[in-house]
C-alpha atoms as a PDB file:
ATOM      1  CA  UNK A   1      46.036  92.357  15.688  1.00  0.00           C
ATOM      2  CA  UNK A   2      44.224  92.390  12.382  1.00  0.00           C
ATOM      3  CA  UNK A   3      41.887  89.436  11.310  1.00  0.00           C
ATOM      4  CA  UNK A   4      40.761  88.633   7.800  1.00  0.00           C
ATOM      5  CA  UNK A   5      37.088  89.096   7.435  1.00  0.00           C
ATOM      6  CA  UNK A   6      36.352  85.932   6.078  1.00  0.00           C
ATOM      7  CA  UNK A   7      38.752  83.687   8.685  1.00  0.00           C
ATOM      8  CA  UNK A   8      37.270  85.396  11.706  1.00  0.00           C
ATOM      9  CA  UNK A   9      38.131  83.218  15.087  1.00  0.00           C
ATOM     10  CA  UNK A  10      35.731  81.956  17.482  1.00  0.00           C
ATOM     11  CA  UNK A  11      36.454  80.525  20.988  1.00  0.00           C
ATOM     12  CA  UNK A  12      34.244  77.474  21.616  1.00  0.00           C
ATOM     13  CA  UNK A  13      34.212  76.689  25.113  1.00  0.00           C
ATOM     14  CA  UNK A  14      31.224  73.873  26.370  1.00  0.00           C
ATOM     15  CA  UNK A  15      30.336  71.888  23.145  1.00  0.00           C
ATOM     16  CA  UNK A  16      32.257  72.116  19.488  1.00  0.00           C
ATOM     17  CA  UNK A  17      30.284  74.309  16.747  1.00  0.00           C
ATOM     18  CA  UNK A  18      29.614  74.330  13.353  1.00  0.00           C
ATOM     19  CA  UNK A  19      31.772  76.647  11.195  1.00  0.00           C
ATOM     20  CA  UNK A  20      30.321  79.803  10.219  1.00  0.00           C
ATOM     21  CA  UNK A  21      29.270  79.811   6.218  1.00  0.00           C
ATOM     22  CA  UNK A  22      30.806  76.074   5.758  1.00  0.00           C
ATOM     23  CA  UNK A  23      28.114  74.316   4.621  1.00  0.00           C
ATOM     24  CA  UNK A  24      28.416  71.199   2.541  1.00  0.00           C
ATOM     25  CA  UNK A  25      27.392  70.208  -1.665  1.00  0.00           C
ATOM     26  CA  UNK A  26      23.856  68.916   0.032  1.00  0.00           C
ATOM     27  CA  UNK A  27      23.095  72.614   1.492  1.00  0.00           C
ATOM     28  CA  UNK A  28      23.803  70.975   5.879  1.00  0.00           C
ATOM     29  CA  UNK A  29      26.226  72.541   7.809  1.00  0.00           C
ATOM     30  CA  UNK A  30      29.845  70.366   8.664  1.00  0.00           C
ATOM     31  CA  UNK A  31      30.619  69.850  11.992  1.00  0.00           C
ATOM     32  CA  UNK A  32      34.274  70.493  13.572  1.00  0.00           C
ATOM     33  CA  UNK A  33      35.875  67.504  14.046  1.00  0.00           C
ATOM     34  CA  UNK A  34      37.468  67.580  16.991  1.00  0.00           C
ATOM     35  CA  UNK A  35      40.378  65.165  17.948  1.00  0.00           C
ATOM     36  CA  UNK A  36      39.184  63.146  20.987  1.00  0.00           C
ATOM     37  CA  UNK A  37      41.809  62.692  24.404  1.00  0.00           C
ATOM     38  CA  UNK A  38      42.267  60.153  26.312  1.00  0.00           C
ATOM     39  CA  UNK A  39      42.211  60.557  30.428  1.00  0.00           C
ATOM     40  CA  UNK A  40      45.748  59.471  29.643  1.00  0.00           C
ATOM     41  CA  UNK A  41      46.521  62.298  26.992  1.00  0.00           C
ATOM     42  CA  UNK A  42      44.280  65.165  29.629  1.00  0.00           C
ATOM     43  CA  UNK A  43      46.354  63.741  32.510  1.00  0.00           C
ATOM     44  CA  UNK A  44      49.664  64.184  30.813  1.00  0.00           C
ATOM     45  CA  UNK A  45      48.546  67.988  29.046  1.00  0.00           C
ATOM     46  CA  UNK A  46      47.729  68.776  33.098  1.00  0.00           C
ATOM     47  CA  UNK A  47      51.204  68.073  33.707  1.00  0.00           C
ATOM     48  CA  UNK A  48      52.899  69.990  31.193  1.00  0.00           C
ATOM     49  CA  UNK A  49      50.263  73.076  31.924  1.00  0.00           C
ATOM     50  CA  UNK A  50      51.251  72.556  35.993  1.00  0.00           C
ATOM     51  CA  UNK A  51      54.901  72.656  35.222  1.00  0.00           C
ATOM     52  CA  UNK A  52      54.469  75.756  32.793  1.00  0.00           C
ATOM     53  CA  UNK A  53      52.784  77.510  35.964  1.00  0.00           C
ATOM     54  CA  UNK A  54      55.950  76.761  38.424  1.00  0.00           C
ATOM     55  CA  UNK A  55      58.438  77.710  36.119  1.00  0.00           C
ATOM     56  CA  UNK A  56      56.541  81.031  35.081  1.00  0.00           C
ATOM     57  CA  UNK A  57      56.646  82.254  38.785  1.00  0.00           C
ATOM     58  CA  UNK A  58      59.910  83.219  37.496  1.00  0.00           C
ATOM     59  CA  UNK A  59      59.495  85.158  35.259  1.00  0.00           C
ATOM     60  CA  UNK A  60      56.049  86.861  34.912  1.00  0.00           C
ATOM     61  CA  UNK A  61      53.343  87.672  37.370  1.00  0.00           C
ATOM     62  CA  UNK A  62      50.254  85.625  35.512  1.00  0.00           C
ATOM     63  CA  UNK A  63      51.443  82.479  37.054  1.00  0.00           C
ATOM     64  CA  UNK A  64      50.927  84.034  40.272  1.00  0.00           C
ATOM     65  CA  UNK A  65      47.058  85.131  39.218  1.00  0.00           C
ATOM     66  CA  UNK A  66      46.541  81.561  37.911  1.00  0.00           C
ATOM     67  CA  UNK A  67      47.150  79.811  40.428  1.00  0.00           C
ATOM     68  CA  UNK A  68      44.946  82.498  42.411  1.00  0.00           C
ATOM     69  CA  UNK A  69      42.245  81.647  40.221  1.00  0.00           C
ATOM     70  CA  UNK A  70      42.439  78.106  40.665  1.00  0.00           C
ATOM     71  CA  UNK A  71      42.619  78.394  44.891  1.00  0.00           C
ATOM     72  CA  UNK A  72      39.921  80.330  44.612  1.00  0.00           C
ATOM     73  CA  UNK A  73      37.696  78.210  42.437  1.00  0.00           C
ATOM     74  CA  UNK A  74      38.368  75.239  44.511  1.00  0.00           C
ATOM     75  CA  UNK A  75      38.099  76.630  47.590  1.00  0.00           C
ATOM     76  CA  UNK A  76      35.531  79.516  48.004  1.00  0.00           C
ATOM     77  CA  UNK A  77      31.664  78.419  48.166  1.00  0.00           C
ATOM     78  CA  UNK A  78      29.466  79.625  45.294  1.00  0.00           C
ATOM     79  CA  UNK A  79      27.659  82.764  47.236  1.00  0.00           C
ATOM     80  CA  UNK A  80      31.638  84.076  47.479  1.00  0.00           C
ATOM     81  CA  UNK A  81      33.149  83.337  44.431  1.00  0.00           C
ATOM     82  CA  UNK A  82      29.733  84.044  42.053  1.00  0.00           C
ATOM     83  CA  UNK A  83      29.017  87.276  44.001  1.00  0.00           C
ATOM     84  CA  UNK A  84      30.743  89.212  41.069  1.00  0.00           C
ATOM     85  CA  UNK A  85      28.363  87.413  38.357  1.00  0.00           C
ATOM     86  CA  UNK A  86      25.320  89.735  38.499  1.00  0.00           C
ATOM     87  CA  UNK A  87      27.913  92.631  37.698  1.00  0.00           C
ATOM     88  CA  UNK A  88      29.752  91.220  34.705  1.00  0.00           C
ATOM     89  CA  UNK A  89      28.737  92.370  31.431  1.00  0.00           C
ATOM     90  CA  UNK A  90      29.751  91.611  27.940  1.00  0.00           C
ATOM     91  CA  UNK A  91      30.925  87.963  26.719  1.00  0.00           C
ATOM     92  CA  UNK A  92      34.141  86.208  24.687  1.00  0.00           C
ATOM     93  CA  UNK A  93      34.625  86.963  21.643  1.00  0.00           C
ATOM     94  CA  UNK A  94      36.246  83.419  21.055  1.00  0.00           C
ATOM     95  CA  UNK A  95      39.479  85.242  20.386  1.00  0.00           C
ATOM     96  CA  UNK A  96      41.276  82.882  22.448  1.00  0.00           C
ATOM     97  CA  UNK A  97      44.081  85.590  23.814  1.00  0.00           C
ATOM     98  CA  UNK A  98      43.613  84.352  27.533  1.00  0.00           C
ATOM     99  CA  UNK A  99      44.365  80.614  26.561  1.00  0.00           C
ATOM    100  CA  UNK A 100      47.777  81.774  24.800  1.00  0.00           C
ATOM    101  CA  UNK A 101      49.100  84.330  27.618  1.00  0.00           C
ATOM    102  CA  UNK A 102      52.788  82.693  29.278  1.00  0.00           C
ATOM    103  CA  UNK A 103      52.601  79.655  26.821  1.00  0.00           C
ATOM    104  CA  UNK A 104      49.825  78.202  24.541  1.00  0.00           C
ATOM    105  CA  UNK A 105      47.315  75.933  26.345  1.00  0.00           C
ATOM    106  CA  UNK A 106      48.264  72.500  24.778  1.00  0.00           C
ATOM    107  CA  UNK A 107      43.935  72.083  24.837  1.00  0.00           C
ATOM    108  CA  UNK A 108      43.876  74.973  22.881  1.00  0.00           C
ATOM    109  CA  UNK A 109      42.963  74.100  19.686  1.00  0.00           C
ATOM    110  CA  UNK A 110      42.479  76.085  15.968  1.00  0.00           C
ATOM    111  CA  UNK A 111      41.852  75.758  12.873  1.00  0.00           C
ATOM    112  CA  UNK A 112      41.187  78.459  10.097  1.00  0.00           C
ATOM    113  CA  UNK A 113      38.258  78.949  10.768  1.00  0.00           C
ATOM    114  CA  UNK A 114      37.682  78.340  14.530  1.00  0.00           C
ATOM    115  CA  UNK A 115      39.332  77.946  17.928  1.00  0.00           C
ATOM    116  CA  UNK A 116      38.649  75.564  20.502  1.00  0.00           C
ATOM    117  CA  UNK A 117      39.139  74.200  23.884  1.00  0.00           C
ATOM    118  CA  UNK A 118      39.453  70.216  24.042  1.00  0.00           C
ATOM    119  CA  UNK A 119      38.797  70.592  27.439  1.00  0.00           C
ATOM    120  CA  UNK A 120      35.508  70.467  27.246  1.00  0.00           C
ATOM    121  CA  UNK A 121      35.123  68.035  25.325  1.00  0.00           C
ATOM    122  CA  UNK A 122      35.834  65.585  28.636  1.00  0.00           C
ATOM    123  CA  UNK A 123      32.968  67.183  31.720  1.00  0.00           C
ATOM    124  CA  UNK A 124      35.019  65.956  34.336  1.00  0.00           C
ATOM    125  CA  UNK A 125      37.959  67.415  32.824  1.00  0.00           C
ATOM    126  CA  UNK A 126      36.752  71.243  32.581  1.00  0.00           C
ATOM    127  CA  UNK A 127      39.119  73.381  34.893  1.00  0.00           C
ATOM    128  CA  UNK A 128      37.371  75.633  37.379  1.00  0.00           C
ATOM    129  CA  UNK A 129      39.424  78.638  36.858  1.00  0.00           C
ATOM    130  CA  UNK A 130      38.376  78.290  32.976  1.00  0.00           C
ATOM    131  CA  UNK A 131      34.751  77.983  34.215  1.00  0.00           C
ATOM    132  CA  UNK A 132      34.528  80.506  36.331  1.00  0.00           C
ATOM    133  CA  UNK A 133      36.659  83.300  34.505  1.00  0.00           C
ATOM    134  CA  UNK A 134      36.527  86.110  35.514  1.00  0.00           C
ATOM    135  CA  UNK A 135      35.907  85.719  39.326  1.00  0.00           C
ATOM    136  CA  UNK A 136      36.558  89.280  39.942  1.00  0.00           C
ATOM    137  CA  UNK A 137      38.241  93.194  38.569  1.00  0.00           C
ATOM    138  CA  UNK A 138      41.240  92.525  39.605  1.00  0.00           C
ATOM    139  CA  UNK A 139      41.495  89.212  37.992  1.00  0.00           C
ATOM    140  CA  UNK A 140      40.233  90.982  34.845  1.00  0.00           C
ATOM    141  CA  UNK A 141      42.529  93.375  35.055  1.00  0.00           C
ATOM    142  CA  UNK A 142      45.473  91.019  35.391  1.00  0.00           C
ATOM    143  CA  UNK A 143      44.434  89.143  32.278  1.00  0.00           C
ATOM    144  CA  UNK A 144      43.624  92.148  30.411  1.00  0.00           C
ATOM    145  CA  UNK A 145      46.990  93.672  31.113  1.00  0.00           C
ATOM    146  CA  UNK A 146      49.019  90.492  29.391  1.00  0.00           C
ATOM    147  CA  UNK A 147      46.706  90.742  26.369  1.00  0.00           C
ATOM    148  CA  UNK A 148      46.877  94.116  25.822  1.00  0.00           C
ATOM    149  CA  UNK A 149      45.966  95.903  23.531  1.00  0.00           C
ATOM    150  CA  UNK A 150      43.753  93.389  22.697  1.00  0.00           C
ATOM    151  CA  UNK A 151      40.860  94.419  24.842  1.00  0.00           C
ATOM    152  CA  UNK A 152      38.683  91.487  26.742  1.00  0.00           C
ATOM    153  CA  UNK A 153      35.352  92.788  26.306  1.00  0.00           C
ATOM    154  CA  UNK A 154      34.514  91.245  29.932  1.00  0.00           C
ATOM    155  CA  UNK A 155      34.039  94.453  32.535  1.00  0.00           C
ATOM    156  CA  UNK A 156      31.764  95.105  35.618  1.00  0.00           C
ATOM    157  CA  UNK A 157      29.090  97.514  36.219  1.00  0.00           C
ATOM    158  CA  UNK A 158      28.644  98.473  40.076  1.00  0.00           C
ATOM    159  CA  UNK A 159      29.849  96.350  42.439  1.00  0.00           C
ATOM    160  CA  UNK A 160      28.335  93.966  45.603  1.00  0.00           C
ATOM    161  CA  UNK A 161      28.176  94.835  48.907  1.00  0.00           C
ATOM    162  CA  UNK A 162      31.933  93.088  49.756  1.00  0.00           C
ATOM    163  CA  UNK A 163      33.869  93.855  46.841  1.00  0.00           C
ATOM    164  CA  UNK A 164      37.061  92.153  48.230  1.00  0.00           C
ATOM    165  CA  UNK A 165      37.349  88.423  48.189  1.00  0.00           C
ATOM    166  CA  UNK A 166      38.535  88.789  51.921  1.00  0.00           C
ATOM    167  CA  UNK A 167      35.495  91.026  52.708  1.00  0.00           C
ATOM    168  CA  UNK A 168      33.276  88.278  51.361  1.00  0.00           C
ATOM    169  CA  UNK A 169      34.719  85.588  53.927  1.00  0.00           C
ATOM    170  CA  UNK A 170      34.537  87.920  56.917  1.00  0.00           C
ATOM    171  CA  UNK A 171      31.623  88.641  56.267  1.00  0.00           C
ATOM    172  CA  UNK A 172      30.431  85.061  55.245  1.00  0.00           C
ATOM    173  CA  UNK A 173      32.194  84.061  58.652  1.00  0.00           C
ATOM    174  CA  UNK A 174      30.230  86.643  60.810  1.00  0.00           C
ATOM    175  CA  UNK A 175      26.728  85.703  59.601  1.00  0.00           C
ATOM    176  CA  UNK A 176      27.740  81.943  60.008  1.00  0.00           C
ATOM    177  CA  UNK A 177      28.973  82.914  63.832  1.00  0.00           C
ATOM    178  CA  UNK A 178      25.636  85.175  64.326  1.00  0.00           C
ATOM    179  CA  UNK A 179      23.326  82.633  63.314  1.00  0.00           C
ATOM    180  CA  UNK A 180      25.296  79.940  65.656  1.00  0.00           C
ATOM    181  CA  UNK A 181      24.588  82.571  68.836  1.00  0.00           C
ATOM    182  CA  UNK A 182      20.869  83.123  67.725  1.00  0.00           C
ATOM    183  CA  UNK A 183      20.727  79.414  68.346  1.00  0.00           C
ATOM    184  CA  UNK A 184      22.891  79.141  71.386  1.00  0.00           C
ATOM    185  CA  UNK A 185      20.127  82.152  72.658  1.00  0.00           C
ATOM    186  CA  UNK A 186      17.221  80.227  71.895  1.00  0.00           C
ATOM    187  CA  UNK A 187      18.238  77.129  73.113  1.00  0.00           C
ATOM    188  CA  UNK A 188      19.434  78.804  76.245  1.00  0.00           C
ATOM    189  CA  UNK A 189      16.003  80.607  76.675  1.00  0.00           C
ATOM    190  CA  UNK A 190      14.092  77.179  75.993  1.00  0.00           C
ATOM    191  CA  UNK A 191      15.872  75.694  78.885  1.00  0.00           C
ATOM    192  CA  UNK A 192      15.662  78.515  81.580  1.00  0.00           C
ATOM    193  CA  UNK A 193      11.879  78.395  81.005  1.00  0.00           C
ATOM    194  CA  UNK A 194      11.587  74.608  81.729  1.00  0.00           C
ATOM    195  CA  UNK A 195      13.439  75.109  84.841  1.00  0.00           C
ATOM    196  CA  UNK A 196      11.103  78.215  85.688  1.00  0.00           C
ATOM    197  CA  UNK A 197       8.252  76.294  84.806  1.00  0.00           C
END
């Protein structure tokens, strides 16, 4: 993959920026203009992206991480699905690679001298698997392997105390069930000593 120096990409992900050295005859900086959707026009892109997915389970194996990525967004509480956070180190480069894997995003959008995701541009819009990418190493490493050799300068140092996503829950799940008998206990105790008292 080799870039021009002076056409280098950027991702922009929560709000549009300016381009990089395009300033205007008055010495201010021009602003991207972005083309504006419609819930209508999101709706229908959601579609397309949703039928992509199906027919990619097919024939390759990110279809079957995406759609891990999105149960798991939607489904897992924060202290489970951020536990990997504190560990992540380095940031996008705004190559956009991961937003052109099976089939170009159609909110992928670029210019020649930026990228962008129209996405954002609509809050309620923003998918959580985008949001939270990555949740974990092993969706990394799925991702990284269909952009190779590109590398995704997103990796992990150490790791927390349940590395598996199943780990997690069980042991979410225990202290939830240990703090239920603590209370169960006291509440058992309180009553024995009114009736001893």
């Amino acid at each position: 993959m080799t870039q021009d120096n002076k056409s280098q990409i950027r991702l922009v992900q929560i709000e549009p920026v300016k381009r990089s050295g395009a300033e205007s005859v008055d010495g201010s900086e021009v602003a991207i203009d972005l083309p504006a959707l419609s819930d209508r026009e999101i709706y229908r892109r959601k579609a397309y992206i949703g039928f992509r997915k199906i027919i990619g389970f097919f024939y390759t194996k990110h279809s079957y991480g995406a759609v891990r990525r999105w149960v798991l967004a939607k489904i897992l509480p924060d202290r489970i699905l951020y536990r990997w956070k504190p560990y992540q180190r380095g940031g996008c480069n705004r190559c956009g690679l991961c937003c052109k894997i099976v089939f170009r995003c159609p909110f992928f959008y670029e210019d020649e001298n930026t990228t962008a995701c129209l996405i954002y541009t609509s809050p309620k819009h923003a998918p959580p698997p985008c949001v939270v990418y990555p949740i974990d190493p092993t969706d990394l490493a799925e991702v990284q392997r269909e952009v190779s050799p590109a590398p995704c300068p997103f990796y992990f140092e150490g790791q927390p105390e349940h590395p598996t996503t199943w780990g997690a829950i069980k042991a979410e799940i225990r202290a939830e069930f240990g703090k239920r008998v603590d209370k169960l206990k006291e509440a058992f105790f309180v009553r024995a000593k009114r009736r001893l008292a």
